[in-house]
C-alpha atoms as a PDB file:
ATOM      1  CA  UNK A   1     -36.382  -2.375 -18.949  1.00  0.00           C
ATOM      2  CA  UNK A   2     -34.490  -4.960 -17.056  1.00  0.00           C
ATOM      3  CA  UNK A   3     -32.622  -6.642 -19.882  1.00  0.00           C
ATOM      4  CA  UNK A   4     -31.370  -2.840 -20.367  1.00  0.00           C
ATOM      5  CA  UNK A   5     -30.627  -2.508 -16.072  1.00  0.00           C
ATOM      6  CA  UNK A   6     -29.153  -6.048 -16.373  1.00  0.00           C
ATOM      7  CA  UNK A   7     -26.228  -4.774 -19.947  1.00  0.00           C
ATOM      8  CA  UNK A   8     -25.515  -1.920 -17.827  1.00  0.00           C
ATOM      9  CA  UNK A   9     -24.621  -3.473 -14.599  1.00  0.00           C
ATOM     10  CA  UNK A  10     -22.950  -6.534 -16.553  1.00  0.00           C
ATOM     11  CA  UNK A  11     -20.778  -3.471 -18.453  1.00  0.00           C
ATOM     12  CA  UNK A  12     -19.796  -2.361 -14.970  1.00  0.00           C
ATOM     13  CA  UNK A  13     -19.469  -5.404 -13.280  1.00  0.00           C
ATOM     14  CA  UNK A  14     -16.778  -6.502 -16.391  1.00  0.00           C
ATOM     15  CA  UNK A  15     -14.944  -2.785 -16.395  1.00  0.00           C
ATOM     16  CA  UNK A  16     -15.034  -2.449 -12.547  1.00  0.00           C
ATOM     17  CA  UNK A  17     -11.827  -4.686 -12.230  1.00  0.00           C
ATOM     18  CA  UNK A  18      -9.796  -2.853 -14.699  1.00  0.00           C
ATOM     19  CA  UNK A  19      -9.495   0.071 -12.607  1.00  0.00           C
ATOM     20  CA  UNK A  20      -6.309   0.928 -10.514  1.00  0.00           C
ATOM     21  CA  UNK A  21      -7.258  -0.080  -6.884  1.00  0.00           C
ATOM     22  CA  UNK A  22      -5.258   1.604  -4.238  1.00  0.00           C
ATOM     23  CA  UNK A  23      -3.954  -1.061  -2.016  1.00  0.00           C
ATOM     24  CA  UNK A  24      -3.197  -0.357   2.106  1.00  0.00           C
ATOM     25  CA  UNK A  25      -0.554  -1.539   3.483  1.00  0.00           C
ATOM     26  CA  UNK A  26      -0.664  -2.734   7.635  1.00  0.00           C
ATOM     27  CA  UNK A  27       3.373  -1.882   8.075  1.00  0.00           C
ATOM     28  CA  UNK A  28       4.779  -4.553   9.856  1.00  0.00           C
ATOM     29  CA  UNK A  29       1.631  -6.648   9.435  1.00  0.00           C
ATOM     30  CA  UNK A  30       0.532  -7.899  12.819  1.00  0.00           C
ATOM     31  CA  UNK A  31       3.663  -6.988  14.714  1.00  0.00           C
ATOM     32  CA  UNK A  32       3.286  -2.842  13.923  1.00  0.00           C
ATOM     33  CA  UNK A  33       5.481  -0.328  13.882  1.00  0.00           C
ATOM     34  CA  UNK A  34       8.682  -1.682  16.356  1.00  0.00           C
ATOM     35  CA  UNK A  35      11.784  -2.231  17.329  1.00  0.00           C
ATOM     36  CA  UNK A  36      13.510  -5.621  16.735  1.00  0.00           C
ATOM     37  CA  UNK A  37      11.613  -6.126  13.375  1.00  0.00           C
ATOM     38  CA  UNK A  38      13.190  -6.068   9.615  1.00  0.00           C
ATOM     39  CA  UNK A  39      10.960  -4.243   7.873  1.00  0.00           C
ATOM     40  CA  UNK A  40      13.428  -4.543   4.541  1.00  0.00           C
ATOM     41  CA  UNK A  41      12.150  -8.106   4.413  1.00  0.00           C
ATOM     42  CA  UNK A  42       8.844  -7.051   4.970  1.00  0.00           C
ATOM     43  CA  UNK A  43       8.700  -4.797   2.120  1.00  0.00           C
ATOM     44  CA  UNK A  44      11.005  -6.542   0.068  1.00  0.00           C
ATOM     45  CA  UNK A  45       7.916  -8.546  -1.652  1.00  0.00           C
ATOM     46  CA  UNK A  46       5.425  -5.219  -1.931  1.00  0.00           C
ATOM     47  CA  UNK A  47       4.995  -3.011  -4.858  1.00  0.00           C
ATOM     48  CA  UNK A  48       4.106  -0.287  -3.549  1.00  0.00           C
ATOM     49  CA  UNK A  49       2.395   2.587  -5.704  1.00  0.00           C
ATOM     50  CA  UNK A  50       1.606   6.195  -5.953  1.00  0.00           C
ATOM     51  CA  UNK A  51      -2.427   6.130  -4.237  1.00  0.00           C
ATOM     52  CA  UNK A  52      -1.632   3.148  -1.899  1.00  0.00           C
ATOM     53  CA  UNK A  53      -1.709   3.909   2.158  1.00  0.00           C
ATOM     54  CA  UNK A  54       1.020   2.587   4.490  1.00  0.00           C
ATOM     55  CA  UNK A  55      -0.824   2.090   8.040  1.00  0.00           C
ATOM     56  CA  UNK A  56       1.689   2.512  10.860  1.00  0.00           C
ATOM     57  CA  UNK A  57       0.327   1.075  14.114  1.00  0.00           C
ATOM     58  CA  UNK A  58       2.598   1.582  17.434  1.00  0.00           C
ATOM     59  CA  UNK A  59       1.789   2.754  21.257  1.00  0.00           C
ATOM     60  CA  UNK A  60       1.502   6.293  20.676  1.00  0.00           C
ATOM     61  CA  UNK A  61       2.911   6.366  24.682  1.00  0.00           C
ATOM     62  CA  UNK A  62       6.558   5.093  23.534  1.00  0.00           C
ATOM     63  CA  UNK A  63       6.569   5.955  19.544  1.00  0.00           C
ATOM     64  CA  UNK A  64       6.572   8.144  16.347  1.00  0.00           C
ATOM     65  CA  UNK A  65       6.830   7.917  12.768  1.00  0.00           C
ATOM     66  CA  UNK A  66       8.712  10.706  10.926  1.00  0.00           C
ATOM     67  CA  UNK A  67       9.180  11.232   7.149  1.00  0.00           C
ATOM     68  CA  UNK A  68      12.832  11.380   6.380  1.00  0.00           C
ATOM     69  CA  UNK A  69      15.315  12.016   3.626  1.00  0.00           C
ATOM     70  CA  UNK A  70      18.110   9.214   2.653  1.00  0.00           C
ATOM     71  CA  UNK A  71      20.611  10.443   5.188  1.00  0.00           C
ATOM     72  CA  UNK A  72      18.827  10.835   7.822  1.00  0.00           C
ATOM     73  CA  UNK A  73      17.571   7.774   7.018  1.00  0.00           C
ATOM     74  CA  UNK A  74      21.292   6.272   7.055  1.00  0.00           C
ATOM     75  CA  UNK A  75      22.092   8.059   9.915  1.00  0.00           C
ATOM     76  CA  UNK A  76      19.256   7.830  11.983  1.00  0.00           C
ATOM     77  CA  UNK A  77      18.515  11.318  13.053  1.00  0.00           C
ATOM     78  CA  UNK A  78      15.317  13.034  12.697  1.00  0.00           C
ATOM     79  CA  UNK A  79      15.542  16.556  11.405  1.00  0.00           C
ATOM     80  CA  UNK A  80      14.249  19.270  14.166  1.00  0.00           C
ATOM     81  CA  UNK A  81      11.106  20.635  12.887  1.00  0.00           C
ATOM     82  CA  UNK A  82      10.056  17.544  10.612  1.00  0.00           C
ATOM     83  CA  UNK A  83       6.557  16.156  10.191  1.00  0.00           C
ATOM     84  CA  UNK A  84       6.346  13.459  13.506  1.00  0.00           C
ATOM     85  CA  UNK A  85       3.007  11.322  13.145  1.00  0.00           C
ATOM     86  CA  UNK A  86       2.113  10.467  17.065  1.00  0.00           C
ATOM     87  CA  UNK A  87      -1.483   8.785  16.812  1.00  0.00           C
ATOM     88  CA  UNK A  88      -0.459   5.086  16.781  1.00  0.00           C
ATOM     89  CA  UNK A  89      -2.256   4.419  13.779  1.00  0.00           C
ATOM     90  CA  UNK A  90      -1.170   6.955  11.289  1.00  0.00           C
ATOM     91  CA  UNK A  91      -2.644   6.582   7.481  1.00  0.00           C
ATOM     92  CA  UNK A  92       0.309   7.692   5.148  1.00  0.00           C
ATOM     93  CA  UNK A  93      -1.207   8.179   1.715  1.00  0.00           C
ATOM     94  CA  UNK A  94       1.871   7.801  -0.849  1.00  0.00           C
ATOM     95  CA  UNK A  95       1.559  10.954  -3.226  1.00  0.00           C
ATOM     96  CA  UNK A  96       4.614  10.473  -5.572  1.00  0.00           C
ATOM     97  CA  UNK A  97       6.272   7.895  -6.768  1.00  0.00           C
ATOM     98  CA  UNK A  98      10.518   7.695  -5.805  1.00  0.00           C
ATOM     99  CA  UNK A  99      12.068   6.563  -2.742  1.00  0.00           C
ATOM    100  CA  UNK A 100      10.512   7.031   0.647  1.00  0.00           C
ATOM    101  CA  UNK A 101      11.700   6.803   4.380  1.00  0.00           C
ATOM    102  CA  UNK A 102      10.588   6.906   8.092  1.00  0.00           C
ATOM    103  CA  UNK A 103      12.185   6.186  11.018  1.00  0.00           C
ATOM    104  CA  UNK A 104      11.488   6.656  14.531  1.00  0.00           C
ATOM    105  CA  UNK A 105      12.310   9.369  16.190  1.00  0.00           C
ATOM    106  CA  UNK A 106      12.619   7.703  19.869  1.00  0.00           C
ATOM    107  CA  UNK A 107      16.395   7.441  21.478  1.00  0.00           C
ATOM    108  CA  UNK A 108      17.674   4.079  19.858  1.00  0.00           C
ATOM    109  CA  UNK A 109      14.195   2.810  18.435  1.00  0.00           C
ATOM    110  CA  UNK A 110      15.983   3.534  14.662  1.00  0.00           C
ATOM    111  CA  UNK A 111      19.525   1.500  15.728  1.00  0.00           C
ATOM    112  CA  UNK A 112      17.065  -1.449  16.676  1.00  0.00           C
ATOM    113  CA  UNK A 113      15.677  -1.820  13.425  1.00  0.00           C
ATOM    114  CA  UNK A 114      12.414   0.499  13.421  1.00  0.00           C
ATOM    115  CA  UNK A 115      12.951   2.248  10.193  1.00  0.00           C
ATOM    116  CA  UNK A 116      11.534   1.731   6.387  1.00  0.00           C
ATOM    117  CA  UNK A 117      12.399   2.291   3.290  1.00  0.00           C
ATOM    118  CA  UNK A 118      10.427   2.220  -0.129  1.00  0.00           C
ATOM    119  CA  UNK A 119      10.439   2.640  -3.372  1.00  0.00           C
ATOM    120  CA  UNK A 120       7.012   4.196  -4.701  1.00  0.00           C
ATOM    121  CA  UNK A 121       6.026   3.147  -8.532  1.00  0.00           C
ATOM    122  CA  UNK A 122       3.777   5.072 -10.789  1.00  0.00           C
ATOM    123  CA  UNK A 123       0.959   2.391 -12.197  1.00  0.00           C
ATOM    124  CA  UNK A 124       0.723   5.035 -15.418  1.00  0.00           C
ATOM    125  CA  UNK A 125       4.284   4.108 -15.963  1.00  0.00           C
ATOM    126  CA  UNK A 126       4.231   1.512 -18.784  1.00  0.00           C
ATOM    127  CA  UNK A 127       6.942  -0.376 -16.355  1.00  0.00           C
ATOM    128  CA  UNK A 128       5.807  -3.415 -15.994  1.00  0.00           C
ATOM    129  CA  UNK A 129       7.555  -5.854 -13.497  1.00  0.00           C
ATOM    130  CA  UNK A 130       6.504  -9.395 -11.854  1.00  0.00           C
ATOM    131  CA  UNK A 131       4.086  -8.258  -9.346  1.00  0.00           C
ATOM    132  CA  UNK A 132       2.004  -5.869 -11.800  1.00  0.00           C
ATOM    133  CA  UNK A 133       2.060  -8.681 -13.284  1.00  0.00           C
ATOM    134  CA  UNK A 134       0.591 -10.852 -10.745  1.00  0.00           C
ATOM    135  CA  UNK A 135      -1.350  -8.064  -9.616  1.00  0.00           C
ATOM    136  CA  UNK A 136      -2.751  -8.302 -13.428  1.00  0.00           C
ATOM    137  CA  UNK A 137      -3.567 -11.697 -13.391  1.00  0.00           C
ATOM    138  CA  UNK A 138      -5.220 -11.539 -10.007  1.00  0.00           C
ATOM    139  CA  UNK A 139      -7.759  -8.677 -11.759  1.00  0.00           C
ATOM    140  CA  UNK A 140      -8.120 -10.327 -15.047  1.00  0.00           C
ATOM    141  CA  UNK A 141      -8.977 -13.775 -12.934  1.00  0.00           C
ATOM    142  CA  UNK A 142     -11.694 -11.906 -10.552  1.00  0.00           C
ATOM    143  CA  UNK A 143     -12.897 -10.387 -13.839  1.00  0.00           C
ATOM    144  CA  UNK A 144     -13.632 -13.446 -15.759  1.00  0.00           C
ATOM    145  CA  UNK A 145     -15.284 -14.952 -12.423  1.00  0.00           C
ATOM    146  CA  UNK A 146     -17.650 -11.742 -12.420  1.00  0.00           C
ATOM    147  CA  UNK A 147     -18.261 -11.903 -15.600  1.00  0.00           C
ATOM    148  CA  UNK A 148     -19.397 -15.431 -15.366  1.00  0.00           C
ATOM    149  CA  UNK A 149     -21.171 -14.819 -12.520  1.00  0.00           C
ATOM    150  CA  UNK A 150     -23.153 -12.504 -14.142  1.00  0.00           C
ATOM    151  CA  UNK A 151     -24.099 -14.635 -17.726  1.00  0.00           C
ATOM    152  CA  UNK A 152     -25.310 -17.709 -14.906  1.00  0.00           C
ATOM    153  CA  UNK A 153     -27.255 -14.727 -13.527  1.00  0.00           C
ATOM    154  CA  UNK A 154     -28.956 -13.240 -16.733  1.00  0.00           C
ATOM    155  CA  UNK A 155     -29.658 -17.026 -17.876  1.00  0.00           C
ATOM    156  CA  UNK A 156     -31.622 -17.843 -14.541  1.00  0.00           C
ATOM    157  CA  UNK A 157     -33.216 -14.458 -14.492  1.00  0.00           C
END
């Protein structure tokens, strides 16, 4: 009975890591969602994928996020009646993969830099490029430590 509890939670244990995981990205890290900040650079190292959650954290008092199209983007301008996020710490869940933008919608807050643009990957998409990579090996290491983990376990048990 628990040799047969201990092969199913060692199957689980192994397989767990193999699953997608969703990752959540704090935009802007510890500085937020501001002005004076380039957020290319910030994102320039991400890969950022259909399920993952950007997290944009501002003072609700003095700022927005809003969900544009490449012009606007370009130009700045947020389109009258578009989606404005106004909580200060607004969970945007990315639902498709292909380019994505927000700006802010405050007077000059987009000319000084508070605006960010993606590119959204689907992880079914047999694309593989050096972060899924790394992203790879970080799994496949955490799953061989688990798995070890769990043999020193089941000896000692």
């Amino acid at each position: 009975m628990a040799s047969e509890r201990f092969v199913i939670l060692a199957i689980a244990v192994i397989l767990l890591p193999t699953v997608a995981i969703a990752m959540e990205y704090i935009v802007g890290d510890d500085k937020g969602w501001t002005t004076n900040f380039d957020y290319d650079t910030w994102a320039k190292d991400k890969m950022f994928n259909v399920g993952d959650t950007l997290v944009f954290r501002y003072d609700p008092k003095v700022d927005d996020v809003v969900k544009v199209d490449g012009a606007a983007f370009k130009d700045c301008v947020a389109p009258s009646g578009g989606d404005v996020l106004t909580s200060g710490n607004d969970n945007v869940v990315l639902k498709s993969p292909g380019n994505k933008w927000y700006i802010s919608s405050k007077s000059g807050h987009c000319a000084m830099g508070q605006k960010l643009k993606i590119s959204v990957m689907d992880m079914s998409a047999p694309e593989p490029s050096p972060n899924a990579a790394v992203r790879g090996n970080i799994f496949a290491g955490f799953q061989v430590f688990v798995t070890l983990f769990v043999l020193l376990m089941a000896v000692n048990y």
